[in-house]
N, C-alpha and C. Protein backbone atom coordinates (compact mmCIF):
# COMPACT_ATOMS: atom_id res chain seq x y z
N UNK A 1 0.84 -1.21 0.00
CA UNK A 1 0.00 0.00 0.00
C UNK A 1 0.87 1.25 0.00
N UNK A 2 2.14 1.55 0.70
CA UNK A 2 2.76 2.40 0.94
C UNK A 2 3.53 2.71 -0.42
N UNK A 3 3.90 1.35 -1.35
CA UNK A 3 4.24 1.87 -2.48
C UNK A 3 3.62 2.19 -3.69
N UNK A 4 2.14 1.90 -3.89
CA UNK A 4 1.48 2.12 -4.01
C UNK A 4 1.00 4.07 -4.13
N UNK A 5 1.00 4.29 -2.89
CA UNK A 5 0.79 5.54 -2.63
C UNK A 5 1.80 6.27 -2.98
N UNK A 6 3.00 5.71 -2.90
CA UNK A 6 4.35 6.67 -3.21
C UNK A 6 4.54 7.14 -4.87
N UNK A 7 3.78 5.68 -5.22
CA UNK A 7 4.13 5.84 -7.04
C UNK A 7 3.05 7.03 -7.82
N UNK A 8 1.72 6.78 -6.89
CA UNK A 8 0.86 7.97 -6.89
C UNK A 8 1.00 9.54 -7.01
N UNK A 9 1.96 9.45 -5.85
CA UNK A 9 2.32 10.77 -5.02
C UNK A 9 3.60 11.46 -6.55
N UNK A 10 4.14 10.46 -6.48
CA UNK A 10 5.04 10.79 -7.67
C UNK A 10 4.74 10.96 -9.31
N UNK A 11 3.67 10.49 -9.41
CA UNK A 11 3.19 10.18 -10.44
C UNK A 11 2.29 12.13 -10.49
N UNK A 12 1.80 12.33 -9.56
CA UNK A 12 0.91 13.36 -9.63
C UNK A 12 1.91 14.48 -9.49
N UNK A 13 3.07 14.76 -8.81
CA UNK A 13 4.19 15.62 -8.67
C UNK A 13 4.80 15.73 -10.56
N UNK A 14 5.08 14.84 -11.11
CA UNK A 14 5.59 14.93 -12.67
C UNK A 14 4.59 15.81 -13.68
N UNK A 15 3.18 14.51 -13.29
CA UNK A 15 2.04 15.21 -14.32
C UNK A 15 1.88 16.97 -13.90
N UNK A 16 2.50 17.53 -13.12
CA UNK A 16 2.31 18.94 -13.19
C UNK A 16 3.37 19.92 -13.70
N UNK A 17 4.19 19.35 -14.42
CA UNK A 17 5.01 20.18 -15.16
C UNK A 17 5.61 19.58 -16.40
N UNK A 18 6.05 20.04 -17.01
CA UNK A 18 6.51 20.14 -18.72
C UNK A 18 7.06 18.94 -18.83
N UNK A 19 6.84 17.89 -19.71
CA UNK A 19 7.45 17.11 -20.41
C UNK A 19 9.25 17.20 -20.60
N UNK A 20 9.86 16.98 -19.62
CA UNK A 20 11.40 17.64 -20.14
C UNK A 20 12.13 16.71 -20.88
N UNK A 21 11.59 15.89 -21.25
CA UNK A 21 12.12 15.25 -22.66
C UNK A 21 11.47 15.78 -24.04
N UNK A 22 10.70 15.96 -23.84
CA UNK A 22 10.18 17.02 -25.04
C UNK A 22 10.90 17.59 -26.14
N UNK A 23 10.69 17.56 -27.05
CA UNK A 23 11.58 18.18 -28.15
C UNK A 23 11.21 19.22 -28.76
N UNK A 24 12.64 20.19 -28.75
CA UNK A 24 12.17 21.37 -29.25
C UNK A 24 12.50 21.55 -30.88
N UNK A 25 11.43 22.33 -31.34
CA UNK A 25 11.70 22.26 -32.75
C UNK A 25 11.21 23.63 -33.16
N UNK A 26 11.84 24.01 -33.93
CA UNK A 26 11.49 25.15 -35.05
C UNK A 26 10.26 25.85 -35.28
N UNK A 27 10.11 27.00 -34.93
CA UNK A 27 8.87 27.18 -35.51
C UNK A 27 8.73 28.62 -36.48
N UNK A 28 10.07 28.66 -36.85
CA UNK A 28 10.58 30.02 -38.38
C UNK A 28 11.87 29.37 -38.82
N UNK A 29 12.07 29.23 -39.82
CA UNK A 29 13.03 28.84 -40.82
C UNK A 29 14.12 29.77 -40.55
N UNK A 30 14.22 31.10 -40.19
CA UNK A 30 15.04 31.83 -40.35
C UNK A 30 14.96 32.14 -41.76
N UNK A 31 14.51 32.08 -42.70
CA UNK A 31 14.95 32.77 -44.10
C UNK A 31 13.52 32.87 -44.68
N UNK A 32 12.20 32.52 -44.70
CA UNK A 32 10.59 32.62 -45.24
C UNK A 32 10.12 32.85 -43.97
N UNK A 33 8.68 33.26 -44.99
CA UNK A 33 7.72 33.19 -44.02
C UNK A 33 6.76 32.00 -43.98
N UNK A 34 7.04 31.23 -44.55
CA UNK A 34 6.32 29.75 -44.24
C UNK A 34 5.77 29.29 -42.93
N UNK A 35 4.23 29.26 -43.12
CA UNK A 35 4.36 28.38 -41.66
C UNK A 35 3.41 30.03 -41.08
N UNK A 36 3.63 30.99 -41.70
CA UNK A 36 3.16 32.35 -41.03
C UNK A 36 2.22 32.78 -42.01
N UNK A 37 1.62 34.05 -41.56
CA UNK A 37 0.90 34.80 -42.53
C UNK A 37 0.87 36.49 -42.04
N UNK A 38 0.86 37.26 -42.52
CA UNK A 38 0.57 38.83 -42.28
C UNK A 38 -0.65 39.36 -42.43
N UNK A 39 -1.47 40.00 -41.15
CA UNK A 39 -2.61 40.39 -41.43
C UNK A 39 -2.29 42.26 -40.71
N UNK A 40 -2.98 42.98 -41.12
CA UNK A 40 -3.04 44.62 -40.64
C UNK A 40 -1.92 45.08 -41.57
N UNK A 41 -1.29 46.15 -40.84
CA UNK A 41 -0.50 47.01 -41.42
C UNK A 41 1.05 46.73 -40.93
N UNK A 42 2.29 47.24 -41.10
CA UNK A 42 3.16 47.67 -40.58
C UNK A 42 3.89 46.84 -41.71
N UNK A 43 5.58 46.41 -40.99
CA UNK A 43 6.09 46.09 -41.92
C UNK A 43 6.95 44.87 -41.45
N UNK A 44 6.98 43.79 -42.21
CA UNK A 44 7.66 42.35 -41.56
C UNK A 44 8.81 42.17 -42.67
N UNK A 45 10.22 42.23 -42.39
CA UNK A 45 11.23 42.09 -43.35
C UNK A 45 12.21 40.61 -42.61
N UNK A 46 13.16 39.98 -43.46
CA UNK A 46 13.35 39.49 -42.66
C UNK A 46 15.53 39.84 -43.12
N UNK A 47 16.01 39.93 -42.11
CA UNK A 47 17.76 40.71 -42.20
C UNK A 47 18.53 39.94 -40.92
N UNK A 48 19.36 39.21 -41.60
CA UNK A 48 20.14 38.66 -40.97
C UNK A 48 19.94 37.61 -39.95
N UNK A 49 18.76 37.12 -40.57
CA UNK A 49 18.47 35.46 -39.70
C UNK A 49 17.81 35.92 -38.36
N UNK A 50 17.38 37.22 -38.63
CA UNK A 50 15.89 37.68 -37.65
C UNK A 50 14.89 38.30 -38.32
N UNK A 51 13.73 38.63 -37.59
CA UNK A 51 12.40 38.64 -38.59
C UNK A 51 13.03 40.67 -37.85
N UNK A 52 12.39 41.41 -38.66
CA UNK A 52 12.95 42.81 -38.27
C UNK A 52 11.55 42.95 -38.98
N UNK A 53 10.35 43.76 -37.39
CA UNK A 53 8.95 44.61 -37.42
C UNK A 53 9.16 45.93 -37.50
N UNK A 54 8.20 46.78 -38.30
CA UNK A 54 7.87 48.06 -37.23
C UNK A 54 7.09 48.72 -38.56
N UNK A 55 6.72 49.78 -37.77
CA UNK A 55 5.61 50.08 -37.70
C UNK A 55 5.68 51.91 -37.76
N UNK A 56 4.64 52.28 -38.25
CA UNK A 56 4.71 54.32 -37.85
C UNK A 56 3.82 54.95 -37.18
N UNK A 57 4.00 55.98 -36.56
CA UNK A 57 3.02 56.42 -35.37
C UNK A 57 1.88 56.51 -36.43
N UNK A 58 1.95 57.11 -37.46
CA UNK A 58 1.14 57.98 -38.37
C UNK A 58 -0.01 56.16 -38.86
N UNK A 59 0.02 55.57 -38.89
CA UNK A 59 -0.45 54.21 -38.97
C UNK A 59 -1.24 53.48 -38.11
N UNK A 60 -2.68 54.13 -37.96
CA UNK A 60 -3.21 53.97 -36.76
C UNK A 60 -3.94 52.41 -36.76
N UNK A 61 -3.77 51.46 -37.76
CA UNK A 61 -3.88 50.23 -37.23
C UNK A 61 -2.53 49.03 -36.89
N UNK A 62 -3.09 48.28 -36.39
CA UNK A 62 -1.94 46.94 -36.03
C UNK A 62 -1.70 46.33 -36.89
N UNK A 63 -0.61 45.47 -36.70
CA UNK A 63 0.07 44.70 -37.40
C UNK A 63 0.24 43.23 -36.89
N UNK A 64 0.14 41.82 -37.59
CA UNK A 64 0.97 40.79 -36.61
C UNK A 64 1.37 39.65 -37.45
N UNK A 65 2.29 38.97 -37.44
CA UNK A 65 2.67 38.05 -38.26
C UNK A 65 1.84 36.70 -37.62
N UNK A 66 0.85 36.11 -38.03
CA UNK A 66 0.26 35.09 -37.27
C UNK A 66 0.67 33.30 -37.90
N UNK A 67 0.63 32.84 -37.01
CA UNK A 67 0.72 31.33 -37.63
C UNK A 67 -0.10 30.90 -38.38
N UNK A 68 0.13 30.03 -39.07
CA UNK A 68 -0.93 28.94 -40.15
C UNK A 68 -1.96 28.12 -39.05
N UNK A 69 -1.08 27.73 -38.00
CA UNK A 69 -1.49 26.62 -37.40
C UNK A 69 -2.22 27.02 -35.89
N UNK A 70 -2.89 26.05 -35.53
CA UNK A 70 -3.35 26.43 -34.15
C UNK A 70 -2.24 25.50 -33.36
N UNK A 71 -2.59 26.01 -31.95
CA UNK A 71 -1.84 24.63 -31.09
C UNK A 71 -2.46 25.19 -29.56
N UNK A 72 -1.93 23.96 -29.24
CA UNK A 72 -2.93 23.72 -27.42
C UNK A 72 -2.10 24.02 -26.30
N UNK A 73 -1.88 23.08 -25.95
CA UNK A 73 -0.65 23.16 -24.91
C UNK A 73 0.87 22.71 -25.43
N UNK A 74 1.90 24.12 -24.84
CA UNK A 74 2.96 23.80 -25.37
C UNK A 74 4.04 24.65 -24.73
N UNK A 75 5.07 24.87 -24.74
CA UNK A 75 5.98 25.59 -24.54
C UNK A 75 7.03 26.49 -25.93
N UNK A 76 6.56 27.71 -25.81
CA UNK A 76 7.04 28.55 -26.92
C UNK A 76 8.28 29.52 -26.03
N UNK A 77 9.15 29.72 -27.10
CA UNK A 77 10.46 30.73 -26.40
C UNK A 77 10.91 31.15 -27.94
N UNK A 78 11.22 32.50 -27.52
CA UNK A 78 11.53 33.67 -28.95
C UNK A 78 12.59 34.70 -28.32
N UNK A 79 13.21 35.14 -28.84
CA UNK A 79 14.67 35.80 -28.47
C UNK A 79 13.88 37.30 -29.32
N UNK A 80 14.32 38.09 -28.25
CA UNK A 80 13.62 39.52 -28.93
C UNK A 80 14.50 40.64 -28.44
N UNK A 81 14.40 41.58 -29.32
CA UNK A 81 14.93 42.94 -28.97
C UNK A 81 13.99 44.07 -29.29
N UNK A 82 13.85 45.04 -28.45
CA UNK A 82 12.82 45.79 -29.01
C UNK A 82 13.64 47.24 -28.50
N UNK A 83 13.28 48.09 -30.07
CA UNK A 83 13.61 49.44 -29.73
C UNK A 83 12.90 50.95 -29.52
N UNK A 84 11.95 49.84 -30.29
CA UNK A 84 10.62 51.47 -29.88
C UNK A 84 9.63 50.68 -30.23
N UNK A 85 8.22 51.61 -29.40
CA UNK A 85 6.96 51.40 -29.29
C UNK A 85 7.09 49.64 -28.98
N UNK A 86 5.23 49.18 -28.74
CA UNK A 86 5.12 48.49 -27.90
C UNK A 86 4.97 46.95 -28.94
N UNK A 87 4.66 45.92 -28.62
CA UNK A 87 5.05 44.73 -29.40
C UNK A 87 4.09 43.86 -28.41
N UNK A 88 4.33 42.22 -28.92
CA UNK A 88 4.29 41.56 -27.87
C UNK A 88 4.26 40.00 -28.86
N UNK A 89 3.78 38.89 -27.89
CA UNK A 89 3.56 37.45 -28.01
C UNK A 89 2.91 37.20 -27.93
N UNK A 90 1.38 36.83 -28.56
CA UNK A 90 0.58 36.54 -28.66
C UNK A 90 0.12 34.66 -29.00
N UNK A 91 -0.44 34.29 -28.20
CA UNK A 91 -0.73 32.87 -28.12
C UNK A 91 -2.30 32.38 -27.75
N UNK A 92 -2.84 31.29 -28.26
CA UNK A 92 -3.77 30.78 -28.25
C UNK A 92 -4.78 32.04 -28.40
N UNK A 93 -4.73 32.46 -29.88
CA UNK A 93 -5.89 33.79 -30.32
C UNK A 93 -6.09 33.11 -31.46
N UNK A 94 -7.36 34.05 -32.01
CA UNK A 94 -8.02 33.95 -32.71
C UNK A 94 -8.21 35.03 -33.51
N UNK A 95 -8.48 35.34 -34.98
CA UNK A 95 -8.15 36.11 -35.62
C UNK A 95 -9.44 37.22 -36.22
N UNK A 96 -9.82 37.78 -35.06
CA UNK A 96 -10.69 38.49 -35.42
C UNK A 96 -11.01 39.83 -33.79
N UNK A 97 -11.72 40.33 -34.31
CA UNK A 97 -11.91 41.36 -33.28
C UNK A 97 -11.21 42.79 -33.33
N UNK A 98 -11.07 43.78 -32.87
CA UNK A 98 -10.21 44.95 -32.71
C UNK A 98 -8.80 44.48 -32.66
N UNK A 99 -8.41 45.17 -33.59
CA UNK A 99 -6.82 44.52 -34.03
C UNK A 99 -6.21 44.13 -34.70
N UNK A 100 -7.48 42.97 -34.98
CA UNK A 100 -7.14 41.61 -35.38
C UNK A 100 -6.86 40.25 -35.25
N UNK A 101 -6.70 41.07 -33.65
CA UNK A 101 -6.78 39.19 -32.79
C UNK A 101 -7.22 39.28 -31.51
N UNK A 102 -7.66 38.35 -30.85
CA UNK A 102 -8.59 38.09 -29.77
C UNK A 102 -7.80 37.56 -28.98
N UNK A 103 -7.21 37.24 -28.12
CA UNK A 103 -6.53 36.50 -26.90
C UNK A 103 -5.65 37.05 -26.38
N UNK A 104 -4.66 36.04 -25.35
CA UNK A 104 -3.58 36.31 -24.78
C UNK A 104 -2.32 37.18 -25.56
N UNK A 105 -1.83 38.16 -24.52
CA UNK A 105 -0.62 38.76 -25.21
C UNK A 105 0.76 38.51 -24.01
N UNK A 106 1.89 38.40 -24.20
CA UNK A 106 3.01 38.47 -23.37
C UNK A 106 3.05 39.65 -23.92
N UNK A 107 3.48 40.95 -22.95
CA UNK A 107 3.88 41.44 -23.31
C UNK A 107 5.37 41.80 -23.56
N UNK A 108 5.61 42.58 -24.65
CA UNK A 108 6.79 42.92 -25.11
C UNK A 108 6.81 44.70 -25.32
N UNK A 109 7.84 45.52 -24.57
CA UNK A 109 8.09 46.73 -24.53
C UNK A 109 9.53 47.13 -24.60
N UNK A 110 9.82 48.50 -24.61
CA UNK A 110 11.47 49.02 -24.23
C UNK A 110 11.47 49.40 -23.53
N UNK A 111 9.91 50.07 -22.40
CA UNK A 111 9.98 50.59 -21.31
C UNK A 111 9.65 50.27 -20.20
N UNK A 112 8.59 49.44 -20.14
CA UNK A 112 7.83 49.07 -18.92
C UNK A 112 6.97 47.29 -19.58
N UNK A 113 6.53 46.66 -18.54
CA UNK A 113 5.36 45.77 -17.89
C UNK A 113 5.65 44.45 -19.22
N UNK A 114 7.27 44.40 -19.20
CA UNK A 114 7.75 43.43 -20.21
C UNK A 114 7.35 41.66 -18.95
N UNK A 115 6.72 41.32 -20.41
CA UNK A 115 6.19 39.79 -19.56
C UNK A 115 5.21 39.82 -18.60
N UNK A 116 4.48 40.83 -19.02
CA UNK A 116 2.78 40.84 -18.14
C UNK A 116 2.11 40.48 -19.09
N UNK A 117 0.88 40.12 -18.61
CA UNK A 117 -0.10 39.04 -19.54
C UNK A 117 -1.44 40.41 -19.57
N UNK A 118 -1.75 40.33 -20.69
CA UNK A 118 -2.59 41.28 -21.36
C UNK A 118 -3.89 40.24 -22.25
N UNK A 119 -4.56 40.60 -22.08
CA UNK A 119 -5.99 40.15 -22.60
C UNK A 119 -7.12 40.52 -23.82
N UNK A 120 -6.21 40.69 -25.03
CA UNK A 120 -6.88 41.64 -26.05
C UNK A 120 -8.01 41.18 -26.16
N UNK A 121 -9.24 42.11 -26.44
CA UNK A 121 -10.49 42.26 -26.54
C UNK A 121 -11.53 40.96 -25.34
N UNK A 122 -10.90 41.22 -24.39
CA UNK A 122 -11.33 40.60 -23.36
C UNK A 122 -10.76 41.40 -22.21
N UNK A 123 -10.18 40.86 -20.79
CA UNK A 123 -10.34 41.43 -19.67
C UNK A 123 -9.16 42.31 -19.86
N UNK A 124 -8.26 42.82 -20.53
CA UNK A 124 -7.21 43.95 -20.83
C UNK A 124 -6.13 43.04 -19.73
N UNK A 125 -5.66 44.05 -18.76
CA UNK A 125 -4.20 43.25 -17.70
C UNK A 125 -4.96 42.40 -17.08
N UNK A 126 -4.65 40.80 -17.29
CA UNK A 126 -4.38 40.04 -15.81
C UNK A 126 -3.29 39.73 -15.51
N UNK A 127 -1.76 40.19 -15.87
CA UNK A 127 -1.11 40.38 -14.87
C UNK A 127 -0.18 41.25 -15.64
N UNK A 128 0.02 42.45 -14.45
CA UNK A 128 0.75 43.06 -14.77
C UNK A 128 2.33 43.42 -13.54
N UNK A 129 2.83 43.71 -14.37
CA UNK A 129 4.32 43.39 -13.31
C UNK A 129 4.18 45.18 -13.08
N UNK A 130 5.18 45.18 -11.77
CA UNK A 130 5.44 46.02 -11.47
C UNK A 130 6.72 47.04 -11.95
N UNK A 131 7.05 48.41 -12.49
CA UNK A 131 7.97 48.61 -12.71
C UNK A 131 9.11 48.30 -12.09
N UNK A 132 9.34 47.86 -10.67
CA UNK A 132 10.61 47.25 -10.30
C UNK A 132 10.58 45.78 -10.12
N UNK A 133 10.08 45.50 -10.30
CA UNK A 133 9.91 44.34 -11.12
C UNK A 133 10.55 43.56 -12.38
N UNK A 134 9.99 44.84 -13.36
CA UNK A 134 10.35 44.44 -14.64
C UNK A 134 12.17 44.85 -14.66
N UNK A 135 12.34 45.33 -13.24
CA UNK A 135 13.92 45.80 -14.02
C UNK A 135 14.96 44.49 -13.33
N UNK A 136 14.11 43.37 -13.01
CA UNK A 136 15.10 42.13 -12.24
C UNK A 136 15.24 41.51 -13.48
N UNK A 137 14.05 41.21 -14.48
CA UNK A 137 14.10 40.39 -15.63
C UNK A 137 14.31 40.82 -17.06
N UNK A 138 14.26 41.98 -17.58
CA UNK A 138 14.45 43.09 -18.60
C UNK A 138 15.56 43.50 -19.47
N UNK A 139 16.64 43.14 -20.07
CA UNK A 139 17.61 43.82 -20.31
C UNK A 139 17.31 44.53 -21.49
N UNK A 140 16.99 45.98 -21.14
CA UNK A 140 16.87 47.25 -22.54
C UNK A 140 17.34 47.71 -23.41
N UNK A 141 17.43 47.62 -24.67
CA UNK A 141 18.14 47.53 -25.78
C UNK A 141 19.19 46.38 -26.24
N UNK A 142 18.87 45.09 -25.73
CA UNK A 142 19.78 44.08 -25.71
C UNK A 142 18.72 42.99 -26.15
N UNK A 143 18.90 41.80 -26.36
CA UNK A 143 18.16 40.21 -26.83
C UNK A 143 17.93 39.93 -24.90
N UNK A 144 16.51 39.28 -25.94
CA UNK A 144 15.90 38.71 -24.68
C UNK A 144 15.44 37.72 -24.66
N UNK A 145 15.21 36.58 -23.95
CA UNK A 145 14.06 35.67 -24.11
C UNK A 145 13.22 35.32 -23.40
N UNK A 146 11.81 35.51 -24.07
CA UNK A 146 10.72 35.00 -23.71
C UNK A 146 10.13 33.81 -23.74
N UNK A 147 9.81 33.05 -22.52
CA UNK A 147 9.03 31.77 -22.53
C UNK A 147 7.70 31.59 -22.06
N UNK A 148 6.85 30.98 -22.71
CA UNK A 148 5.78 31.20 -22.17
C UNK A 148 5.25 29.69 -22.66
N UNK A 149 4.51 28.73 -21.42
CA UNK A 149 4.32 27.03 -20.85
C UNK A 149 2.66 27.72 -20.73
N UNK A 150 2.01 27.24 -21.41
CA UNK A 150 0.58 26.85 -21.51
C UNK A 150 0.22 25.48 -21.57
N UNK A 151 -0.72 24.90 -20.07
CA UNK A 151 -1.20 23.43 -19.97
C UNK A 151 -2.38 23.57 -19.61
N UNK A 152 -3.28 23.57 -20.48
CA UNK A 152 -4.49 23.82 -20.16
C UNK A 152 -4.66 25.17 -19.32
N UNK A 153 -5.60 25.56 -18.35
CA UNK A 153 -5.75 26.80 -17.29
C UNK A 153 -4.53 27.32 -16.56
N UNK A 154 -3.28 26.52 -16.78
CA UNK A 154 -2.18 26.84 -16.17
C UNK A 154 -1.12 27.52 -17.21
N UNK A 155 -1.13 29.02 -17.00
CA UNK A 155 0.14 29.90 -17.81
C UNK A 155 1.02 30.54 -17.73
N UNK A 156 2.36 30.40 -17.57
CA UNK A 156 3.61 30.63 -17.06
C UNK A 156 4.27 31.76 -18.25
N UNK A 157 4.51 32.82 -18.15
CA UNK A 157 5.46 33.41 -18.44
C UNK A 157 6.65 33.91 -17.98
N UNK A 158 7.88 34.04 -18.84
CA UNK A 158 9.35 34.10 -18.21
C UNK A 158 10.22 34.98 -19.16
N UNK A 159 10.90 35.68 -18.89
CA UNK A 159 11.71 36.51 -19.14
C UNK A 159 13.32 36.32 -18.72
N UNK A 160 14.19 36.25 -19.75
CA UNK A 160 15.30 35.56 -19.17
C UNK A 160 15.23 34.47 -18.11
N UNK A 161 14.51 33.59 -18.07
CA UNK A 161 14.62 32.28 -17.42
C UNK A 161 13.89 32.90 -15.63
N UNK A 162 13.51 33.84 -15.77
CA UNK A 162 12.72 34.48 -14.57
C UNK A 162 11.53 34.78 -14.69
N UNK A 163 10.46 34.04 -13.95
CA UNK A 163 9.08 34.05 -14.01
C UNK A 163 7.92 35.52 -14.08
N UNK A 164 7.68 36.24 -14.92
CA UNK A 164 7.09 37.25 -14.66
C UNK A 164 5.63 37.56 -14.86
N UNK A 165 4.83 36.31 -14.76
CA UNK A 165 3.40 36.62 -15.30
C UNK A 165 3.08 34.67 -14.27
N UNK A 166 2.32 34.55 -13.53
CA UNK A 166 1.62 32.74 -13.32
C UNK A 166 0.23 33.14 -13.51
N UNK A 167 -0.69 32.10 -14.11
CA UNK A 167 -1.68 32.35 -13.53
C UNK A 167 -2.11 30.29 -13.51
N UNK A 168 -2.97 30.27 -12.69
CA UNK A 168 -3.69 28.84 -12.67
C UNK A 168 -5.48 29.11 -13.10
N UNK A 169 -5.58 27.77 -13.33
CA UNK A 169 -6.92 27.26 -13.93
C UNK A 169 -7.46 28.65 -14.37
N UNK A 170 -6.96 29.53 -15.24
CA UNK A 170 -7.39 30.35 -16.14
C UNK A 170 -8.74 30.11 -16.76
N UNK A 171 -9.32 30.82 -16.85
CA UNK A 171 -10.60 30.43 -17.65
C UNK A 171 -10.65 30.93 -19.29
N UNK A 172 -9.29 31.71 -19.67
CA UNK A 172 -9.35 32.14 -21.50
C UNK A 172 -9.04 30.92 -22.17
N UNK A 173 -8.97 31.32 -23.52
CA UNK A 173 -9.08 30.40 -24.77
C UNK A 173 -8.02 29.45 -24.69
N UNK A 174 -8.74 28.19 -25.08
CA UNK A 174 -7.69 27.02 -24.41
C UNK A 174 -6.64 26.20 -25.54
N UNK A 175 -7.11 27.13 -26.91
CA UNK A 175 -6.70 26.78 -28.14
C UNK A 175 -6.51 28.06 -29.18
N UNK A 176 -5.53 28.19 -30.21
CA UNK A 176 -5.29 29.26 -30.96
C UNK A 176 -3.82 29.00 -31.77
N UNK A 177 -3.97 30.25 -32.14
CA UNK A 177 -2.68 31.17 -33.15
C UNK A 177 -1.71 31.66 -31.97
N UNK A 178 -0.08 31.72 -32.77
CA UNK A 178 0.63 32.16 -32.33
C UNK A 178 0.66 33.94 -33.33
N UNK A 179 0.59 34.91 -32.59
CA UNK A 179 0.95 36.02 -33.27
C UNK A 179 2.45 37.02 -32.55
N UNK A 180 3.04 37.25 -33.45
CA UNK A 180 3.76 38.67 -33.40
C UNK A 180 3.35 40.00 -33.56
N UNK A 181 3.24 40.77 -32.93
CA UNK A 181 2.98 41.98 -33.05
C UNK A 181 3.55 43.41 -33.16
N UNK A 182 2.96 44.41 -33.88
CA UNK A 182 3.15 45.81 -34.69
C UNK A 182 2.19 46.48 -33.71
N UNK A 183 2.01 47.62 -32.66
CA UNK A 183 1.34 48.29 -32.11
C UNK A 183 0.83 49.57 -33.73
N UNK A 184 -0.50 49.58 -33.26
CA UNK A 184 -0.83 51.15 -34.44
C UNK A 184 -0.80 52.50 -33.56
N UNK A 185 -0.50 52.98 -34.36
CA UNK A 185 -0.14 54.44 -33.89
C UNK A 185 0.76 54.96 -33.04
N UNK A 186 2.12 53.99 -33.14
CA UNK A 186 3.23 53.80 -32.78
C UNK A 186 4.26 53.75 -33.72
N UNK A 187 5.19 54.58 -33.54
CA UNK A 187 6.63 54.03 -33.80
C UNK A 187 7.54 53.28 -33.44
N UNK A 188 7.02 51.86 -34.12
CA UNK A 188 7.48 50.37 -33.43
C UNK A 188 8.68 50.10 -34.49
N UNK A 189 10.13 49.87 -33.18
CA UNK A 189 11.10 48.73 -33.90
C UNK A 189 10.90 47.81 -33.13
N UNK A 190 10.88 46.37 -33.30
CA UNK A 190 11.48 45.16 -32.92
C UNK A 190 12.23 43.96 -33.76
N UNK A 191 12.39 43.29 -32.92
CA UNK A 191 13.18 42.07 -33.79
C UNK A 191 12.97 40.76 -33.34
N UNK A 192 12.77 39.82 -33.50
CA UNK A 192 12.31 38.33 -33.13
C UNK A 192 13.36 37.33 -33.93
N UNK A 193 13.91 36.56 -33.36
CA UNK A 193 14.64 34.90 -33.90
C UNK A 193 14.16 33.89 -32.80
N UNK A 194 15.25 32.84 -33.10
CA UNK A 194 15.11 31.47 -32.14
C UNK A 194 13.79 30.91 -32.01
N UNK A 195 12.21 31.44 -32.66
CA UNK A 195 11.51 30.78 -32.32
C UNK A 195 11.29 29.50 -32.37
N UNK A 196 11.24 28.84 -31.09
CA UNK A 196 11.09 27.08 -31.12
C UNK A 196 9.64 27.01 -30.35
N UNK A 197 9.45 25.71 -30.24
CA UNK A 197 8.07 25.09 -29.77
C UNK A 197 8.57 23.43 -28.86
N UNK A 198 7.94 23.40 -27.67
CA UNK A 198 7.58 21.70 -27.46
C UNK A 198 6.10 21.84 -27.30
N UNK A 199 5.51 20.78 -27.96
CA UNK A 199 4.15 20.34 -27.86
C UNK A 199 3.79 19.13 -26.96
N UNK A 200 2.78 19.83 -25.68
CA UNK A 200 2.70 18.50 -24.69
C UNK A 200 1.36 18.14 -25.16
């Protein structure tokens, strides 16, 4: 009985976190846009084995490079630099609404509330970091990476390997698009590589 219970106990301790055999794989070629699509405005080039966004104040709608594909639960990480106006990571959305897309955003900035979870055309911040906060996990004008572990109601975001957004048994969309984003009516630079994926 005791081992029994132990294999239990252990068994339920694993099932709550990421597959770490999991394999990570590709999810941009580095050289096309395969696999993506462009909806709104702004501008998606791609220079030197990174995707290079942006966008003009004078351009008052959005921009986002969205996936072909949907996906569920998974673990996504993207290496970013951002130099002006606001950006972000967008996951498990849907392609419609003000914008252009409906769901979760990580956010992505040069100034503030980098790796707070934003809620387009739904509840706006559920989590937002604090400005001293954002300056433990942040490095400004430099590459960064963002991770963000969606398992069902459970959503982890991370910033340089430092947690800046949890939430549990979430009640948003439990399925979607991966998008990149162009803020409108901004003068947006950013830059995105390394995107990989594990699918649990």
């Amino acid at each position: 009985m005791k081992s029994i219970l132990s294999l239990l106990v252990a068994f339920a301790f694993i099932a709550n976190f990421p597959v770490s055999g999991a394999e990570w794989r590709s999810l941009w070629d580095g050289k096309s846009f395969n696999g993506w699509h462009v909806i709104g405005k702004g501008q998606w080039k791609i220079e030197g084995g990174a995707i290079r966004a942006t966008n003009v104040k004078s351009e008052k709608e959005f921009g986002h490079l969205v996936s072909d594909r949907d996906y569920t639960n998974f673990t996504i990480r993207v290496k970013y630099k951002t130099v002006a106006g606001n950006s972000g990571l967008y996951f498990r959305v849907a392609e419609k609404g003000f914008s252009g897309v409906t769901g979760f955003q990580a956010e992505i900035d040069p100034d503030k509330d980098a790796g707070g979870l934003y809620e387009t055309n739904g509840r706006s911040w559920v989590s937002q970091p604090k400005p001293a906060d954002v300056k433990k996990w942040f490095k400004p004008g430099e590459w960064n990476e963002m991770t963000v572990t969606a398992r069902g109601g459970d959503i982890e975001v991370k910033v340089n390997g430092i947690t800046s957004a949890k939430l549990t048994n979430d009640p948003g969309r439990a399925a979607g698009k991966f998008a990149l984003q162009v803020h409108g009516s901004q003068d947006v630079g950013v830059w995105f590589k390394g995107i990989e994926i594990q699918e649990h």
